[in-house]
C-alpha atoms as a PDB file:
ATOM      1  CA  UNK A   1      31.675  60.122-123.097  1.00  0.00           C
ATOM      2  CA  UNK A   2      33.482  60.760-119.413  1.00  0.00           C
ATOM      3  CA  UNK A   3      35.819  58.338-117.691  1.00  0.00           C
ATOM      4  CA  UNK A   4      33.279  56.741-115.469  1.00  0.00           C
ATOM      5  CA  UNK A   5      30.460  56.553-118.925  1.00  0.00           C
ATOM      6  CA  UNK A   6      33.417  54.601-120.498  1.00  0.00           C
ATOM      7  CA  UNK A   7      34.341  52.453-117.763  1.00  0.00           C
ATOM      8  CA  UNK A   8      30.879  51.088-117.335  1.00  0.00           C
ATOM      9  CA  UNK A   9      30.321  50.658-120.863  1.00  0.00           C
ATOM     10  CA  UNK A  10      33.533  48.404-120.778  1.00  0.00           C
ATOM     11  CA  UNK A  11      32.119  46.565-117.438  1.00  0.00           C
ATOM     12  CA  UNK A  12      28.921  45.552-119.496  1.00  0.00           C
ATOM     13  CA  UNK A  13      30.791  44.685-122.656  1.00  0.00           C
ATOM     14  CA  UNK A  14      32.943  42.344-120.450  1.00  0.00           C
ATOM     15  CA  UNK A  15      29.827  41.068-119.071  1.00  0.00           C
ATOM     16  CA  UNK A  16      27.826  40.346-121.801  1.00  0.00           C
ATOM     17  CA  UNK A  17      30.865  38.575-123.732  1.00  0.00           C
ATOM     18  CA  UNK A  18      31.315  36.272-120.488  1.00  0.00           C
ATOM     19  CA  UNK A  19      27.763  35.159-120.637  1.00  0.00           C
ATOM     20  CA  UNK A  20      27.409  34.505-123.966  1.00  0.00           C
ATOM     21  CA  UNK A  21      30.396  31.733-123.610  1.00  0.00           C
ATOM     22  CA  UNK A  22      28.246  30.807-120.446  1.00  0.00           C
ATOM     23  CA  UNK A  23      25.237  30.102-122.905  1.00  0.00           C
ATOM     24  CA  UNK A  24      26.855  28.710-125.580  1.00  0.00           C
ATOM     25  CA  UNK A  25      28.769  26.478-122.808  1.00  0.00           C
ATOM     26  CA  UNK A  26      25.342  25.739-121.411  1.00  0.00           C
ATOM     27  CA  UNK A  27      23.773  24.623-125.425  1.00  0.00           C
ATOM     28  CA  UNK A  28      21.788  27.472-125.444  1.00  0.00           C
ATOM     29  CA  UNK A  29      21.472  28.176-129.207  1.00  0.00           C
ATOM     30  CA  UNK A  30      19.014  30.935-128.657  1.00  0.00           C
ATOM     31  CA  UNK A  31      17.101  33.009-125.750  1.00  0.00           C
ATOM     32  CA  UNK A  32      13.048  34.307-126.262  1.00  0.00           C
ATOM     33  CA  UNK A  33      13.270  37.475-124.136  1.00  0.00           C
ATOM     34  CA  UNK A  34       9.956  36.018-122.322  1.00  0.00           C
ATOM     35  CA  UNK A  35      12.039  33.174-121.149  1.00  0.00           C
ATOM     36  CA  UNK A  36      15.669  34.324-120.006  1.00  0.00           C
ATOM     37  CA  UNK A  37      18.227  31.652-119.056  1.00  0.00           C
ATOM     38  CA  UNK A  38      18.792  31.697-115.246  1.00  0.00           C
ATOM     39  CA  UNK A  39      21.958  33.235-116.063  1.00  0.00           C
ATOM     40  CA  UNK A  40      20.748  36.108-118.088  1.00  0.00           C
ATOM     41  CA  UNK A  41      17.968  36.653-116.012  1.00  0.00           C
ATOM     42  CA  UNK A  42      20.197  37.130-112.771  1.00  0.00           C
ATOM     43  CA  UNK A  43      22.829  39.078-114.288  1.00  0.00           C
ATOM     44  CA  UNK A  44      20.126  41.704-115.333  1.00  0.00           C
ATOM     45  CA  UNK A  45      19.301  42.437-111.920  1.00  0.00           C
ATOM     46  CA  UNK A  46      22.803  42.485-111.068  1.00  0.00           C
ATOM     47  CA  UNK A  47      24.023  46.304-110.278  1.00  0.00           C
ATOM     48  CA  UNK A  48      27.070  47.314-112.317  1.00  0.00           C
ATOM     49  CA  UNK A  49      30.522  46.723-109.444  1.00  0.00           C
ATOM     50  CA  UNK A  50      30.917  50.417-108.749  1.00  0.00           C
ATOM     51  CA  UNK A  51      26.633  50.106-107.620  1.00  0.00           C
ATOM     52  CA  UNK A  52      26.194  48.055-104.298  1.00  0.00           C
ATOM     53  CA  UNK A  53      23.004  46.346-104.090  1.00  0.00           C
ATOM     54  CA  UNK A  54      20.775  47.455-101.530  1.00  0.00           C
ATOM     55  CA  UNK A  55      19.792  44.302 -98.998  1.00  0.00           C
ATOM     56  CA  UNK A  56      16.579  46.055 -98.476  1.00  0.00           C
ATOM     57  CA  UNK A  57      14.102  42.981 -99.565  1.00  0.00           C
ATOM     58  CA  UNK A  58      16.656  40.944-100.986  1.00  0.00           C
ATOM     59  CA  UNK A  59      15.894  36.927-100.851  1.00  0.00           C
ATOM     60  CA  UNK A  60      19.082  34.962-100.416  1.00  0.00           C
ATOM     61  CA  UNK A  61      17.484  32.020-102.425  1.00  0.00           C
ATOM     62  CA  UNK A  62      16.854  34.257-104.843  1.00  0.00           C
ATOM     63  CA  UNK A  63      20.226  35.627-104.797  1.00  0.00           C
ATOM     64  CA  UNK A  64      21.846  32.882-105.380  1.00  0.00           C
ATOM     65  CA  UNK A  65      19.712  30.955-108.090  1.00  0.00           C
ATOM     66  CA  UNK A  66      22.731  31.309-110.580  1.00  0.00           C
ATOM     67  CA  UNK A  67      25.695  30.240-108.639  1.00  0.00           C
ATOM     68  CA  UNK A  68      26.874  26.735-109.332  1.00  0.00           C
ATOM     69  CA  UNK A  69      25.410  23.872-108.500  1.00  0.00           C
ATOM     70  CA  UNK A  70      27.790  21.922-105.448  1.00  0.00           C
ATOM     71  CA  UNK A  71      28.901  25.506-104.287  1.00  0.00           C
ATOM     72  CA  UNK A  72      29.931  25.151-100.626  1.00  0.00           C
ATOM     73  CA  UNK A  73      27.048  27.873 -99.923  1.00  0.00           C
ATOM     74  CA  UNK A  74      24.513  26.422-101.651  1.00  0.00           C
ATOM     75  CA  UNK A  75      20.708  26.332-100.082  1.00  0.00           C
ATOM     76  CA  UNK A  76      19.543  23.817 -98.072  1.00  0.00           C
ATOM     77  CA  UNK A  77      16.214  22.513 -99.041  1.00  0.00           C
ATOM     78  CA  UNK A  78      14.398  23.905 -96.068  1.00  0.00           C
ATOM     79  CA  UNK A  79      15.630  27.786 -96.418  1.00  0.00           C
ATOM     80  CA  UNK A  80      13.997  27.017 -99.733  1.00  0.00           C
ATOM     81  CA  UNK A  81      11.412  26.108 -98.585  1.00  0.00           C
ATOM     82  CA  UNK A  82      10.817  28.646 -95.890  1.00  0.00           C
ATOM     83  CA  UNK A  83      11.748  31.361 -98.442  1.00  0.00           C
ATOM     84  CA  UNK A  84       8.984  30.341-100.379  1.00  0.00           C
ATOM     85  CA  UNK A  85       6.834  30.544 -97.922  1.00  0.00           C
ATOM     86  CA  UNK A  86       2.872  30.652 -98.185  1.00  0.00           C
ATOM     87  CA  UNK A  87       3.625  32.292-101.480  1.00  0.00           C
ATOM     88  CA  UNK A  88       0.951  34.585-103.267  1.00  0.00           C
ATOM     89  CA  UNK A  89       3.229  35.885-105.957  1.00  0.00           C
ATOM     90  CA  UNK A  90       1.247  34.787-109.323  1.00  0.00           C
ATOM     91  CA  UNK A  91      -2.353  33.980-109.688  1.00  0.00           C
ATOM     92  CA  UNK A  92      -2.033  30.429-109.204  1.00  0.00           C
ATOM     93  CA  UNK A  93      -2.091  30.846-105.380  1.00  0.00           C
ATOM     94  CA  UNK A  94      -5.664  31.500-105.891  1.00  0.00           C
ATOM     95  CA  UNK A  95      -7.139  28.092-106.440  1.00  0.00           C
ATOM     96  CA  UNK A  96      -4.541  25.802-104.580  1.00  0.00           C
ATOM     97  CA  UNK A  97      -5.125  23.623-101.495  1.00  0.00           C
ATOM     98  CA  UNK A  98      -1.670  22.934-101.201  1.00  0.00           C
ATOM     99  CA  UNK A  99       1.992  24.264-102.345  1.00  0.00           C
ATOM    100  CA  UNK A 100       3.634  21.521-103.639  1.00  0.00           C
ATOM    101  CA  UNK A 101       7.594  21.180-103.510  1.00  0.00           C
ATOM    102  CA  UNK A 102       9.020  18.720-103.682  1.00  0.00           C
ATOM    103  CA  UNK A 103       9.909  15.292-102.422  1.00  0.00           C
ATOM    104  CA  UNK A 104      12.669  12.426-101.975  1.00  0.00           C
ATOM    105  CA  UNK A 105      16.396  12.451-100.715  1.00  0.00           C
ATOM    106  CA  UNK A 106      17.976  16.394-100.259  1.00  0.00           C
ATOM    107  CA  UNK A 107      21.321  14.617-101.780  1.00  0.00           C
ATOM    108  CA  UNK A 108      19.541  12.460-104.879  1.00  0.00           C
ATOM    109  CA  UNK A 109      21.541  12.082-107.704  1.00  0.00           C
ATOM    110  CA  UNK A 110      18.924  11.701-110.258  1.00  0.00           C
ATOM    111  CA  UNK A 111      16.409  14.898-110.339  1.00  0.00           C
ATOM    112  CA  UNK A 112      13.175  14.657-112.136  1.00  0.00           C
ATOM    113  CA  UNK A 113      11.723  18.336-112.989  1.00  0.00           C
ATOM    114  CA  UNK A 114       7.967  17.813-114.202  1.00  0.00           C
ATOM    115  CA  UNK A 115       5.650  20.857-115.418  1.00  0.00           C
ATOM    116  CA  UNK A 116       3.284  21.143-112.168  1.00  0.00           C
ATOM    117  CA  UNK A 117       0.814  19.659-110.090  1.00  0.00           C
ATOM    118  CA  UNK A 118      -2.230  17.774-110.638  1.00  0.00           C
ATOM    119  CA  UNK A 119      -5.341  17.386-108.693  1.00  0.00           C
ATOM    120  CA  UNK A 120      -4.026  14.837-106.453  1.00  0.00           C
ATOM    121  CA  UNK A 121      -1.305  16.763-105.835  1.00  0.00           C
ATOM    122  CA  UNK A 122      -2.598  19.525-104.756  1.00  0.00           C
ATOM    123  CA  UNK A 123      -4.705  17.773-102.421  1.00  0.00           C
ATOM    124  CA  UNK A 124      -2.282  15.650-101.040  1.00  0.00           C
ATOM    125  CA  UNK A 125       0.886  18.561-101.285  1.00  0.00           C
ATOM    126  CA  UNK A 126       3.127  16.286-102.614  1.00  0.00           C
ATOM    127  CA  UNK A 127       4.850  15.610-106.568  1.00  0.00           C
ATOM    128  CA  UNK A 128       3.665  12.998-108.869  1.00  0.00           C
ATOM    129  CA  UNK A 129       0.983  10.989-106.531  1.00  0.00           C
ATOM    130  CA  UNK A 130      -1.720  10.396-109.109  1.00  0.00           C
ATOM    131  CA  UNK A 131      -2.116   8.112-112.255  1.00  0.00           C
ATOM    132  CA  UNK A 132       1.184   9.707-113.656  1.00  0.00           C
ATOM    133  CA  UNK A 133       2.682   9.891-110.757  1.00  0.00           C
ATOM    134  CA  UNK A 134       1.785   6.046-109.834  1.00  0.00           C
ATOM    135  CA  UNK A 135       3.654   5.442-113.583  1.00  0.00           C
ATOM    136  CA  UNK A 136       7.102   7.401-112.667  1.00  0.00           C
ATOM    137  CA  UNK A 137       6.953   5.712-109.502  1.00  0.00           C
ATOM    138  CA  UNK A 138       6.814   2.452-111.063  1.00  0.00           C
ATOM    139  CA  UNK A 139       9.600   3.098-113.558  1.00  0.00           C
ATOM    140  CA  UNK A 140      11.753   4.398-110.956  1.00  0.00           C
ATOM    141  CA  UNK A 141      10.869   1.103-108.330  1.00  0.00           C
ATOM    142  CA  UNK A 142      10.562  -1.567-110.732  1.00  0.00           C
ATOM    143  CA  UNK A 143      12.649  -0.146-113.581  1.00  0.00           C
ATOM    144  CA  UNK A 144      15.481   1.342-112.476  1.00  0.00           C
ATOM    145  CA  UNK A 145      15.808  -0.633-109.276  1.00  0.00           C
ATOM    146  CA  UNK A 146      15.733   2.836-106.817  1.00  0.00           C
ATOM    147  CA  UNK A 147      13.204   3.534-104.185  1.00  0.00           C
ATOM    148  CA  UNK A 148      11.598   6.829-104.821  1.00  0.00           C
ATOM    149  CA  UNK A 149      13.194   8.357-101.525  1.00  0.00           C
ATOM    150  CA  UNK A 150      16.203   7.654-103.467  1.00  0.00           C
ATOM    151  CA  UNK A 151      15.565  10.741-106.301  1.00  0.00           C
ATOM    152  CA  UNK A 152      14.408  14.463-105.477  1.00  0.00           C
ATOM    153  CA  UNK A 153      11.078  15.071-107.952  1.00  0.00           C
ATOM    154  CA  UNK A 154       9.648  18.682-108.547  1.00  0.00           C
ATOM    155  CA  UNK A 155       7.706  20.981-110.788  1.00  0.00           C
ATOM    156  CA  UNK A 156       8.583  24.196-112.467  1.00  0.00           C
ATOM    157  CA  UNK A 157       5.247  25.532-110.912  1.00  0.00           C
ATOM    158  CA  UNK A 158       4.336  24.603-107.289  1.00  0.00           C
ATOM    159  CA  UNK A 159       1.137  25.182-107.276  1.00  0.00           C
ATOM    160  CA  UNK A 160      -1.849  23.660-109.657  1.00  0.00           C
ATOM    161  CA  UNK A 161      -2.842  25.596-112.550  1.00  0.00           C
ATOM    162  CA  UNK A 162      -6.449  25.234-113.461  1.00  0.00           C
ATOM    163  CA  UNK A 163      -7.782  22.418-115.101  1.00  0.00           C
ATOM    164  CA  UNK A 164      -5.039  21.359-115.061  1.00  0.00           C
ATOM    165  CA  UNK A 165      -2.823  23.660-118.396  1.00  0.00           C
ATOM    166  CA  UNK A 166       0.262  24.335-119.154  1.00  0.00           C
ATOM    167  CA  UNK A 167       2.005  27.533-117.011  1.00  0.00           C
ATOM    168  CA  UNK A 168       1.810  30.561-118.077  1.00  0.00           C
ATOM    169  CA  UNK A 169       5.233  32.460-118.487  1.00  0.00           C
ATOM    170  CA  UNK A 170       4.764  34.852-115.548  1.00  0.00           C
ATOM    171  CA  UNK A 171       3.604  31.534-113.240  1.00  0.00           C
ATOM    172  CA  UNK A 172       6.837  29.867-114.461  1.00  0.00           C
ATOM    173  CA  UNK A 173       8.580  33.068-113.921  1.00  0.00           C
ATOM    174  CA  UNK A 174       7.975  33.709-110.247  1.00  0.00           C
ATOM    175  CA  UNK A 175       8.727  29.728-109.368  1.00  0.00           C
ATOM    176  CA  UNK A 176      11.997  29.844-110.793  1.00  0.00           C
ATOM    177  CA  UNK A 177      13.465  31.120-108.491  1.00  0.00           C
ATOM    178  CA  UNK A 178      13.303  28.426-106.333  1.00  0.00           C
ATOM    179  CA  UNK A 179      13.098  25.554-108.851  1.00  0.00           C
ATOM    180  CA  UNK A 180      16.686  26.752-109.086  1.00  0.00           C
ATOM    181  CA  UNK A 181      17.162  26.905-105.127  1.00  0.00           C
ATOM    182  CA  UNK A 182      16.132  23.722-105.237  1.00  0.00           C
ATOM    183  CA  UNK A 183      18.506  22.577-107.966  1.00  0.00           C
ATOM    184  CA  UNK A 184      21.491  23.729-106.234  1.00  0.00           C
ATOM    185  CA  UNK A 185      20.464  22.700-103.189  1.00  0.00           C
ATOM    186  CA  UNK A 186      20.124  18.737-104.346  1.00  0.00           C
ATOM    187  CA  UNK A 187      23.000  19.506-106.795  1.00  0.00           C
ATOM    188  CA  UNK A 188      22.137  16.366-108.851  1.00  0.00           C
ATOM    189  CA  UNK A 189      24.607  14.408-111.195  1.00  0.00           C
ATOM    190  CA  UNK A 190      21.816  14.139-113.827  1.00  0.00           C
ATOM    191  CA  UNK A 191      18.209  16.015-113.908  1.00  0.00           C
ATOM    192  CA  UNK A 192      15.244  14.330-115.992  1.00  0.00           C
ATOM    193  CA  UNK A 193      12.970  16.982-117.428  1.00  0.00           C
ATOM    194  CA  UNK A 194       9.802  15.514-118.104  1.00  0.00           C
ATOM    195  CA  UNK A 195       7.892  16.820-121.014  1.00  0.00           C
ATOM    196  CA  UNK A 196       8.451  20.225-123.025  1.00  0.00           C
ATOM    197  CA  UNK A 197       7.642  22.788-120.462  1.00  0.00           C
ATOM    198  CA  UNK A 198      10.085  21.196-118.187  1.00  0.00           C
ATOM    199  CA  UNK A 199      12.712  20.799-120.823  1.00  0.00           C
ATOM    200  CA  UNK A 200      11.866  23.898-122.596  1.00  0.00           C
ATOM    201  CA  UNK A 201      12.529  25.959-119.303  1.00  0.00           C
ATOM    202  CA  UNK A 202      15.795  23.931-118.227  1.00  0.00           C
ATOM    203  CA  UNK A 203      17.526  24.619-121.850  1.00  0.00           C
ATOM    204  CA  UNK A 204      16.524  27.827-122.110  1.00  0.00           C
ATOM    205  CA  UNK A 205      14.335  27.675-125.421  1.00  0.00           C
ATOM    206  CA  UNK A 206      11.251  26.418-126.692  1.00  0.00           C
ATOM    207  CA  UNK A 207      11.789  22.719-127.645  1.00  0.00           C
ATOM    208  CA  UNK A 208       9.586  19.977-129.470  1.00  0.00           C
ATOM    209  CA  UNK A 209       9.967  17.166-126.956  1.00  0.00           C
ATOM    210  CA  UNK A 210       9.536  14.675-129.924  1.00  0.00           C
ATOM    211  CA  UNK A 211      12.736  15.936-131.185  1.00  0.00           C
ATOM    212  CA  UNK A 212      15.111  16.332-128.124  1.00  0.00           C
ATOM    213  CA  UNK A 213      14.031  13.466-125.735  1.00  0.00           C
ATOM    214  CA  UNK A 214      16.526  10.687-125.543  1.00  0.00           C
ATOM    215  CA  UNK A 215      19.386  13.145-126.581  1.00  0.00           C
ATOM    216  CA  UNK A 216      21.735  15.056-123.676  1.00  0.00           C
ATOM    217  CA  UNK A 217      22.021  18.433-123.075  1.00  0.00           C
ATOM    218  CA  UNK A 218      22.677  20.527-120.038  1.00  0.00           C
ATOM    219  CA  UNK A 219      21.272  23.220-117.594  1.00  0.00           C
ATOM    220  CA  UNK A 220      24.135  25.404-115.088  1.00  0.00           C
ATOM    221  CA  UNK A 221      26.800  22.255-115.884  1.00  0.00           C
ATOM    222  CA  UNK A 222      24.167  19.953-115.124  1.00  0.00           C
ATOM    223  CA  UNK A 223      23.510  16.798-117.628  1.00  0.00           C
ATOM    224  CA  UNK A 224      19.585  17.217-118.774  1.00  0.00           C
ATOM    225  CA  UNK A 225      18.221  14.335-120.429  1.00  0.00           C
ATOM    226  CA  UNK A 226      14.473  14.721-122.040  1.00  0.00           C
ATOM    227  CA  UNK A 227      11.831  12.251-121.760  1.00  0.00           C
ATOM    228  CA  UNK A 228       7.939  12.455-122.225  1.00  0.00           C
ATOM    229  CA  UNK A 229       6.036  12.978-118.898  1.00  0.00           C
ATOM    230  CA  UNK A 230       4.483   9.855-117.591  1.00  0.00           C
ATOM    231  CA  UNK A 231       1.176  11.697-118.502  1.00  0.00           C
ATOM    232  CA  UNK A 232       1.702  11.901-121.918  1.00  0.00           C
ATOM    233  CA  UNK A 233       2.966   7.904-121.764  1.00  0.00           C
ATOM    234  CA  UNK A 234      -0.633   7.044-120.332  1.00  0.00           C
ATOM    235  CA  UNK A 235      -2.259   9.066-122.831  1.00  0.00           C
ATOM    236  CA  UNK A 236      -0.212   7.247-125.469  1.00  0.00           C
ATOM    237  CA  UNK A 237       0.674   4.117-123.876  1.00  0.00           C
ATOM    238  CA  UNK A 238       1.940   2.319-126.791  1.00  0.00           C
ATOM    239  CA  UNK A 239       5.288  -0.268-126.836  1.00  0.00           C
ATOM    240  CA  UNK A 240       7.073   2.309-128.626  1.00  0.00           C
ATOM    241  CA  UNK A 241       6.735   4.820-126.167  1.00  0.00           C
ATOM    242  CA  UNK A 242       7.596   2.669-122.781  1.00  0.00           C
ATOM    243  CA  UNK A 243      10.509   1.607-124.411  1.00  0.00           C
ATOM    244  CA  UNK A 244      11.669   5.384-125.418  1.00  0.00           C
ATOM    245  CA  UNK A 245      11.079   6.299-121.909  1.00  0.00           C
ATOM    246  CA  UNK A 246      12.987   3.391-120.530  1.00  0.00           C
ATOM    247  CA  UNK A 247      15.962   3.789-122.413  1.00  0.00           C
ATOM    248  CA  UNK A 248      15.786   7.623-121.448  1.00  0.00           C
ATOM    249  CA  UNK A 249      15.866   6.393-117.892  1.00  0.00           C
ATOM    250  CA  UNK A 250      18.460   3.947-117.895  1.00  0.00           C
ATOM    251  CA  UNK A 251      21.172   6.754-120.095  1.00  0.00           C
ATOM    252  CA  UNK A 252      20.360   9.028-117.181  1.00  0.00           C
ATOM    253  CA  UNK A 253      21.035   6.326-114.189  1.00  0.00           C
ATOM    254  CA  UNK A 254      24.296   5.047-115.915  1.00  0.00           C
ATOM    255  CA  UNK A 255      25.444   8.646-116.027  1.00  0.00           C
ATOM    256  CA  UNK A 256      24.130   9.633-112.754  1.00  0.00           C
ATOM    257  CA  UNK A 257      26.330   6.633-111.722  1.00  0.00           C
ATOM    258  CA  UNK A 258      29.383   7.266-113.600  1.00  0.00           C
ATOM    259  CA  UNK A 259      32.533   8.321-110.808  1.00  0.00           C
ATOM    260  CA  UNK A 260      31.834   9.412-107.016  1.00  0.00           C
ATOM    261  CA  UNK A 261      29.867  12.147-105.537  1.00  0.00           C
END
């Protein structure tokens, strides 16, 4: 092996030993090579040091989807937004009315990441407007004592998938990139993933939602706590489950409130 062989060789063993303590940092026990960790993921299409990247197409949102959270050059919302665009980069483009990405205050410090929009939603291009949406609303208002415009609420997908299903892994794929513009953007204290794709995405693993909900974890430094989607709460709309989901709410508002911004 020559010089510059072994040099790189050392680059990438340095590398790959610094994200590991990033994962293991981040409670990511494992990693399905369908579903990368942001960090992985970014550092893959990162060029050894001695190999500038060209700019040639680059997307600065994109770019920057692994830097920390609260970084002074973190996204705005909008340049987000705009690099998103009228975005036709996975099938779901096909059947939408409307993209829909997000809504409430750019400097929330509860997040709410949900799994992607319904039929109301994609008429109306907004998060969490129909029978679900009227339930998170509600525990947010009456609940936790916050006005929606208070918290920043999203979807791993922002467009509708078709009647309604889960997102593929290639849908969730080419939205992550700004699910995670929009996370540093906001930088929240606390995000609230609601429901296993949402969680499973955010701790970088396929979860059981019955298992992790009401138990903390973390995504880029960022608290994650787990809760059922307000969907799955109608569907079951038992005692038990309200009061699972309420005590998952209030954990993550007394954290969220814990010290100063």
């Amino acid at each position: 092996m020559d010089g510059a062989l072994r040099g790189e060789a050392r680059a990438l063993v340095r590398s790959a030993r610094a994200l590991l303590v990033e994962l293991a940092e981040e409670g990511v026990e494992g990693a399905d090579r369908t579903h990368a960790p942001p960090a992985l993921a970014a550092r893959a299409a990162r060029p050894p040091a001695d190999r500038p990247a060209s700019s040639a197409g680059s997307d600065p949102v994109t770019a920057r989807a692994s830097d920390a959270p609260g970084s002074a050059e973190r996204p705005t919302l909008d340049a987000v937004r705009s690099a998103l665009g009228d975005c036709t980069r996975c099938r779901l483009c096909e059947g939408r009315t409307n993209i829909v990405f997000g809504d409430g205050s750019p400097t929330a410090d509860l997040m709410f990441i949900g799994e992607g929009p319904g039929e109301q939603e994609d008429l109306r291009g907004l998060p969490f407007v129909g029978r679900a949406g009227e339930l998170l609303t509600s525990m947010i208002e009456k609940g936790l004592g916050l006005q929606r415009s208070d918290v920043y609420i999203c979807n791993i997908v922002k467009c509708r998938p078709p009647g309604n299903r889960t997102p593929l892994p290639d849908e969730v794929a080419a939205c992550r990139p700004f699910l995670e513009g929009q996370i540093d953007a906001v930088a929240p204290r606390v995000i609230v993933a609601l429901g296993k794709p949402a969680t499973s995405l955010l701790l970088g693993r396929d979860v059981a939602i019955t298992k992790v909900r009401g138990t903390w974890h973390a995504h880029r430094g960022i608290p994650v706590m787990p809760t059922f989607h307000p969907a799955f709460v109608l569907r079951q709309y038992t005692p038990e489950n309200r009061r699972l989901v309420w005590e998952d709410l209030k954990a993550a508002l007394k954290r969220a409130r814990e010290g100063e911004r």
